[in-house]
Protein backbone atom coordinates (compact mmCIF):
# COMPACT_ATOMS: atom_id res chain seq x y z
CA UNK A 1 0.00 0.00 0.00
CA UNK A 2 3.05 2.29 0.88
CA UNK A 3 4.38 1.47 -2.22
CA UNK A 4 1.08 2.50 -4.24
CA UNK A 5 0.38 5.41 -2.41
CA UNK A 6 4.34 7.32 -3.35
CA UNK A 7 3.90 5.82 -7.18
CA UNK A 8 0.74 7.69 -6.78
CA UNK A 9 2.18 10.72 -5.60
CA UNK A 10 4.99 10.35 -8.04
CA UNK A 11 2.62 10.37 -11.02
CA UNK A 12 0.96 13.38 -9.68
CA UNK A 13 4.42 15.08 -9.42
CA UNK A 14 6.01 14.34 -12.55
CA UNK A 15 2.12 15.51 -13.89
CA UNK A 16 2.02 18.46 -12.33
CA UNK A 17 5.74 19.56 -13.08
CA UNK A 18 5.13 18.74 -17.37
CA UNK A 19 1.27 20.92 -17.17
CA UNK A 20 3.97 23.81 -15.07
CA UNK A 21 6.33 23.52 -17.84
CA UNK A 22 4.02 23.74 -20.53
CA UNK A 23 1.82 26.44 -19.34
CA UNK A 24 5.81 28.78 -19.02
CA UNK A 25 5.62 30.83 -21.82
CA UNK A 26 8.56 33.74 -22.20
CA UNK A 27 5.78 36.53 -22.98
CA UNK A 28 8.61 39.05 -23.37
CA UNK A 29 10.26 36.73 -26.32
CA UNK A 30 6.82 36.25 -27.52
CA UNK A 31 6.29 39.60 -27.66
CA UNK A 32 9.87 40.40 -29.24
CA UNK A 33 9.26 37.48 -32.02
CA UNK A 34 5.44 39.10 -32.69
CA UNK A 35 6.82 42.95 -33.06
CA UNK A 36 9.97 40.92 -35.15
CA UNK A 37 7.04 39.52 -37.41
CA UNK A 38 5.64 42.36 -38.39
CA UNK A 39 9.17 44.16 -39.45
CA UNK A 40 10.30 40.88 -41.54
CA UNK A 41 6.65 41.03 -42.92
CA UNK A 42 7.09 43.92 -44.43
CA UNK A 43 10.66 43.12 -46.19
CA UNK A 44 8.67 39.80 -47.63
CA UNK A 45 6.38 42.19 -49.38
CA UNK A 46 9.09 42.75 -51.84
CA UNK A 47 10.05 39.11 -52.58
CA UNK A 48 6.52 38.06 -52.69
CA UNK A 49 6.10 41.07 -55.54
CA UNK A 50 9.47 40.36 -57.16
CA UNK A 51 8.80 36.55 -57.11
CA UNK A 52 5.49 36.09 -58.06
CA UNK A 53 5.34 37.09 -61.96
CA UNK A 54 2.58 35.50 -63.68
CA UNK A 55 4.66 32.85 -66.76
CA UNK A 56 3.30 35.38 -69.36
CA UNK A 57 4.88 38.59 -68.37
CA UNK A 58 8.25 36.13 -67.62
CA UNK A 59 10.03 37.30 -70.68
CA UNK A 60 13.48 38.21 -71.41
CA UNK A 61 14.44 41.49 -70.56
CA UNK A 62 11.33 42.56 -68.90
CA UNK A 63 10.87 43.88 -64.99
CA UNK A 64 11.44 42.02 -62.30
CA UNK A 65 7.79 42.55 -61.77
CA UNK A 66 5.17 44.33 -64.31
CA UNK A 67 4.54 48.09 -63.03
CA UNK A 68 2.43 50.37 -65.15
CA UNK A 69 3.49 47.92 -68.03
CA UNK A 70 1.01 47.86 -71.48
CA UNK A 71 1.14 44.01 -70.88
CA UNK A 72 0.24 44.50 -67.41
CA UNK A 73 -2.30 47.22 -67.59
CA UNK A 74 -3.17 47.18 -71.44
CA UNK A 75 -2.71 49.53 -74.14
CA UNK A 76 -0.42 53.08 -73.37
CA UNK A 77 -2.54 56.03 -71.95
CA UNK A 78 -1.72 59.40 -72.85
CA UNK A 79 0.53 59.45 -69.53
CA UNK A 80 3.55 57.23 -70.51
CA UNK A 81 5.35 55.09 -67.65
CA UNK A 82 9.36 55.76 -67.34
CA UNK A 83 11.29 53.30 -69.29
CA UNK A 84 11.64 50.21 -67.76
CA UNK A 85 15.62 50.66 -66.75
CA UNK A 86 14.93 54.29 -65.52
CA UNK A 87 15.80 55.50 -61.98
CA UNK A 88 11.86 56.67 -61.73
CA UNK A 89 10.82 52.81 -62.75
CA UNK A 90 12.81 51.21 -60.12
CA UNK A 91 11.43 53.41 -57.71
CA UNK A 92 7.73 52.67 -58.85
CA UNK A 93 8.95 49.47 -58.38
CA UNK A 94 9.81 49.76 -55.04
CA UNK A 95 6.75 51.93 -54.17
CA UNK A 96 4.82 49.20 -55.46
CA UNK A 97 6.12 46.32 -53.72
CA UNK A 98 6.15 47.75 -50.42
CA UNK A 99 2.16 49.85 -50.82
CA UNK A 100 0.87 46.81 -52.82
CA UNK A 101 -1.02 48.60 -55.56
CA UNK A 102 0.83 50.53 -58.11
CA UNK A 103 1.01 54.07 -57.67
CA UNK A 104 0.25 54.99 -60.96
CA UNK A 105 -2.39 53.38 -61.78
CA UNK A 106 -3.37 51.81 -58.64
CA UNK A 107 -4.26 48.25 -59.70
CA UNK A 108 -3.27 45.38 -57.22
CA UNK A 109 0.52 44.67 -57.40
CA UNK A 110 0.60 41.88 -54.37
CA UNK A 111 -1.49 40.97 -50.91
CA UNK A 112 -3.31 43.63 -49.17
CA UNK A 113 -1.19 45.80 -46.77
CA UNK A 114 -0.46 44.35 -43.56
CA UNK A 115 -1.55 40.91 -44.69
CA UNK A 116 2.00 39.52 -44.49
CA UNK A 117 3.05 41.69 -41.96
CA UNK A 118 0.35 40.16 -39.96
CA UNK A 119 1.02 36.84 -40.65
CA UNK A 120 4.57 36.47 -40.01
CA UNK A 121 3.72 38.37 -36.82
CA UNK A 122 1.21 35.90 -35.60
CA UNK A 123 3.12 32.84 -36.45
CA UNK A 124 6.74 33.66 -35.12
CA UNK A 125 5.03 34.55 -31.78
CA UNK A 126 3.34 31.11 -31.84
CA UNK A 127 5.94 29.72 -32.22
CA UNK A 128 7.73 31.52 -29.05
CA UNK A 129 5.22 30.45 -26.94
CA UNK A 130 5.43 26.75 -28.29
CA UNK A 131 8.78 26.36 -29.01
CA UNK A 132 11.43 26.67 -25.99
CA UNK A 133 14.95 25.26 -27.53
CA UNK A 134 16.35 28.45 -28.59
CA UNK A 135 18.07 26.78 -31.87
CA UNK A 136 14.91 24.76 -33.05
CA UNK A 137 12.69 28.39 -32.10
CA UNK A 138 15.05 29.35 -34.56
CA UNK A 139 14.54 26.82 -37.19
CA UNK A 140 10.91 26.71 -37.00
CA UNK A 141 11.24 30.93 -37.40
CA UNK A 142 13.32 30.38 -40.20
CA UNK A 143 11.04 28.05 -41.83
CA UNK A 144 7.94 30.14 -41.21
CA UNK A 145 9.09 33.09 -42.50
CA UNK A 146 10.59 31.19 -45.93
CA UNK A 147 6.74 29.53 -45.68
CA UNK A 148 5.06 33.11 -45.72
CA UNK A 149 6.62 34.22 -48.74
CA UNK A 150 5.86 30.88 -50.33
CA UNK A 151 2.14 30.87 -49.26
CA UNK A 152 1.23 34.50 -50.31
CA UNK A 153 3.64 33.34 -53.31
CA UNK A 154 1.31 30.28 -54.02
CA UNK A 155 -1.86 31.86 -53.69
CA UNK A 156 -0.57 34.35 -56.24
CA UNK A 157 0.30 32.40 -59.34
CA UNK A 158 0.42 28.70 -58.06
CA UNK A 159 4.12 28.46 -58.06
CA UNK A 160 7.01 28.00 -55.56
CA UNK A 161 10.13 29.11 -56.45
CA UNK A 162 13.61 27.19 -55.86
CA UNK A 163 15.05 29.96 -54.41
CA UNK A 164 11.99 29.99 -51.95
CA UNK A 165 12.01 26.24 -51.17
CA UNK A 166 15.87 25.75 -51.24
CA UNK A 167 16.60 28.52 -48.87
CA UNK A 168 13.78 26.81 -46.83
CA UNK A 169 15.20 23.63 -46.40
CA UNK A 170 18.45 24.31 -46.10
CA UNK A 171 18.24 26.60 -43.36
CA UNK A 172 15.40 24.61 -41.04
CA UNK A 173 18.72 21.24 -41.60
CA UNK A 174 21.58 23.69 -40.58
CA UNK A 175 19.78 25.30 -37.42
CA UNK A 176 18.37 21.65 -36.65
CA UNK A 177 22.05 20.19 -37.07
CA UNK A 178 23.77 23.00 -34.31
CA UNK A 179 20.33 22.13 -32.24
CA UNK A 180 20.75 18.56 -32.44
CA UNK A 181 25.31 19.31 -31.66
CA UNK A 182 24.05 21.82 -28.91
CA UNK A 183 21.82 18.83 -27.10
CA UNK A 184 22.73 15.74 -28.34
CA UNK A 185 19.59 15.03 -30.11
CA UNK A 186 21.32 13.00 -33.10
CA UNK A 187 18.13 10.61 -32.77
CA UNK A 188 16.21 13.80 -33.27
CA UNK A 189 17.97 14.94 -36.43
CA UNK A 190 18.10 11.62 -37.72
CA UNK A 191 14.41 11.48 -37.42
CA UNK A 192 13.54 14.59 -38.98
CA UNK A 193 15.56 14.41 -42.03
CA UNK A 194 14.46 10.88 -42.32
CA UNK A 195 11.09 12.26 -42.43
CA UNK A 196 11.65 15.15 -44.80
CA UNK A 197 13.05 12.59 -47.34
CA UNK A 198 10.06 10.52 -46.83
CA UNK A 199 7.37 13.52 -47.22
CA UNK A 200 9.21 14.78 -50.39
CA UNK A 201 9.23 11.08 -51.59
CA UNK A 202 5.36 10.60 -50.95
CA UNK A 203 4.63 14.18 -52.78
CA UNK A 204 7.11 13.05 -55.82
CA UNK A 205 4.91 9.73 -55.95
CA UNK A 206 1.51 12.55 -56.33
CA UNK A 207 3.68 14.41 -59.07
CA UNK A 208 4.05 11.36 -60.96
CA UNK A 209 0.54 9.86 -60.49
CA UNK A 210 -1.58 13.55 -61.14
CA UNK A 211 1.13 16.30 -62.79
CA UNK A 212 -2.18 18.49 -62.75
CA UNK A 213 -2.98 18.48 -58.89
CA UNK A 214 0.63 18.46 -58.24
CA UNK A 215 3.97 20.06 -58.80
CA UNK A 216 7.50 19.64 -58.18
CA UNK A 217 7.36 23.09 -56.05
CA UNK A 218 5.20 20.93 -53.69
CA UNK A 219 7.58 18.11 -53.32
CA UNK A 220 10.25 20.38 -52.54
CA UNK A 221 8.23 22.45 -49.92
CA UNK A 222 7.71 19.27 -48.11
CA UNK A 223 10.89 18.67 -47.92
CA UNK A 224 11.56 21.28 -45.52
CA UNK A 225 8.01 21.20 -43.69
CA UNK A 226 8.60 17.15 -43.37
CA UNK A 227 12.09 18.00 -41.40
CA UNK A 228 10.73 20.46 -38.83
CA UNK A 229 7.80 18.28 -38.15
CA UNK A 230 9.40 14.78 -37.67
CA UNK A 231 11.51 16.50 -35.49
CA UNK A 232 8.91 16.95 -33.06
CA UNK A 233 8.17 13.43 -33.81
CA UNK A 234 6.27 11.19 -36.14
CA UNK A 235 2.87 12.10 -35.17
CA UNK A 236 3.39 15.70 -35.80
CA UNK A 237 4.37 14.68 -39.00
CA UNK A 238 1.32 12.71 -40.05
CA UNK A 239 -1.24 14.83 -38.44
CA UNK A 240 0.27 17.87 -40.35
CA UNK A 241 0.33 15.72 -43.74
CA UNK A 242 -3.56 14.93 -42.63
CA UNK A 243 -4.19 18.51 -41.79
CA UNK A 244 -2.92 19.80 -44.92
CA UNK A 245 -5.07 17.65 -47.12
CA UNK A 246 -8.22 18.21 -44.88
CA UNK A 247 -7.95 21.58 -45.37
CA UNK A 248 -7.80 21.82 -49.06
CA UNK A 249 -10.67 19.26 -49.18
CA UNK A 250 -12.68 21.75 -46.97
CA UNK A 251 -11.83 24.72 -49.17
CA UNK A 252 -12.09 23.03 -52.58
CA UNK A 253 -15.53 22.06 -51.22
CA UNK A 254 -16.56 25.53 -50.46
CA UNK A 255 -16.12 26.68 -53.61
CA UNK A 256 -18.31 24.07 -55.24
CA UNK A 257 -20.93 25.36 -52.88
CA UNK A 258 -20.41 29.06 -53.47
CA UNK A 259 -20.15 28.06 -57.55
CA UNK A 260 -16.78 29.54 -57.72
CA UNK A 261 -14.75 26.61 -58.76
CA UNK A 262 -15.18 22.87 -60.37
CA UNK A 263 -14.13 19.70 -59.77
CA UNK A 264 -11.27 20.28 -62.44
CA UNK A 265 -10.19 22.99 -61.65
CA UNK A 266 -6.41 23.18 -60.00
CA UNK A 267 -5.99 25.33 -57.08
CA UNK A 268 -2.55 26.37 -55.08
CA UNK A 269 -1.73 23.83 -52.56
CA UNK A 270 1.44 25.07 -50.97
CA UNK A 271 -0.63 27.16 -48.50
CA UNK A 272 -2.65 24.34 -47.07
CA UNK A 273 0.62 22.42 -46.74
CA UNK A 274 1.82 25.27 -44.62
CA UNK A 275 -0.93 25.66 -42.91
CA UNK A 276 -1.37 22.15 -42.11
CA UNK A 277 2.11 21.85 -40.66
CA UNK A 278 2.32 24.52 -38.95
CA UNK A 279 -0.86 23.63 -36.76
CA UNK A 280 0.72 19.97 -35.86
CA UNK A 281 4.05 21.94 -34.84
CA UNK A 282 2.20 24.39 -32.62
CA UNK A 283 0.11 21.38 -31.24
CA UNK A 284 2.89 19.06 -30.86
CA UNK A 285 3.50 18.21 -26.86
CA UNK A 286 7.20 18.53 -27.06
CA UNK A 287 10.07 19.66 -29.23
């Protein structure tokens, strides 16, 4: 009975002392990461303009991105924009990216002001309240802000850029690698890049089977999304691979009901991934 009763008591204990350690949050570095967020938000807003070029106005020798452009906006008004190479078109440019209409002619040159701002803001403080080993906080930041840019990117012209998904990947492995050399975690790190490979394989096996629903872009993105989650362990990463499909269903399915889609009809997947994953990571018991 003496023995029950302290195994008892050393349940409760060790209990008590995981619900205390999960319920510390560093509001301060929450609050640092949050105000952080909305100041790396606001570079993105340039990538995601310079990145996301529709294929058509991808031509040789054209802007980085089309700003009071005849193929952009159609035919010349009486008012002609600077040449393209001109100090006065690099500074629409700029203007452009960072307002998100043009200022010209004031049609829609990315996402809504404060969108991404917002977003990276709300997700890197998350993920200080979440995450507590300072190198993984900083691989899952990493990754979150390279997922941002991709997600707005996505939604934009359904493509992910290389230099998007590479810079992704490669910095969530390097920050994981000094994590797992700062802790000894090797059985961590082995884990997560075994599950990385795994999650790009499985999205390369979708490429090949339906080219139209999938892209390579995808494959690569899980790559890096696969990593940070099967660090936190394998659950995380199949509840995030669940999640992301789930929510695509959901959405595809709303627009059959509001008539603003069909069952053909292809639409940017990146962002569910991201969002998918990013809910298992912030839901995951440990990391």
């Amino acid at each position: 009975m003496a023995a029950l009763s302290r195994s008892r008591r050393d349940s409760y204990d060790i209990a008590r002392f995981r619900a205390k350690r999960q319920a510390a949050v560093n509001w301060p570095l929450v609050a640092i990461l949050a105000v952080a967020g909305l100041m790396i938000g606001w570079s993105l807003r340039p990538v995601v303009f310079l990145v996301a070029v529709p294929e058509a106005d991808r031509r040789p020798g054209a802007p980085s991105a089309p700003v009071c452009m005849p193929a952009a906006h159609g035919p010349p008004s009486a008012a002609q924009p600077p040449p393209a190479g001109s100090p006065a078109a690099g500074r629409l440019r700029r203007l452009a990216a960072f307002a998100g209409r043009c200022p010209e002619c004031r049609s829609r040159t990315g996402p809504p002001l404060l969108t991404i701002e917002v977003t990276t803001a709300v997700l890197l403080g998350a993920l200080a309240a979440r995450v507590h080993p300072a190198l993984v906080l900083a691989a899952a930041c990493w990754l979150a802000v390279c997922a941002v840019a991709l997600a707005w990117t996505d939604a934009a012209v359904q493509r992910l850029p290389d230099v998007l998904t590479v810079a992704a990947y490669t910095g969530t492995t390097v920050l994981l690698l000094l994590a797992a050399a700062a802790g000894g975690h090797w059985g961590d790190l082995l884990r997560a890049v075994a599950g990385g490979a795994i999650l790009a394989a499985g999205y390369l096996v979708l490429v090949a089977v339906s080219r139209s629903a999938m892209g390579l872009g995808d494959a690569k993105l899980a790559a890096s999304l696969g990593t940070m989650l099967a660090w936190a362990g394998w659950p995380a990463l199949i509840s995030g691979t669940l999640a992301a499909f789930l929510l695509a269903t959901v959405y595809g399915l709303g627009l059959l009901a509001a008539r603003r889609g069909t069952l053909r009809q292809r639409i940017p997947f990146g962002p569910f991934m991201i969002a998918g994953a990013f809910l298992a990571l912030l839901a995951a018991t440990a990391l």
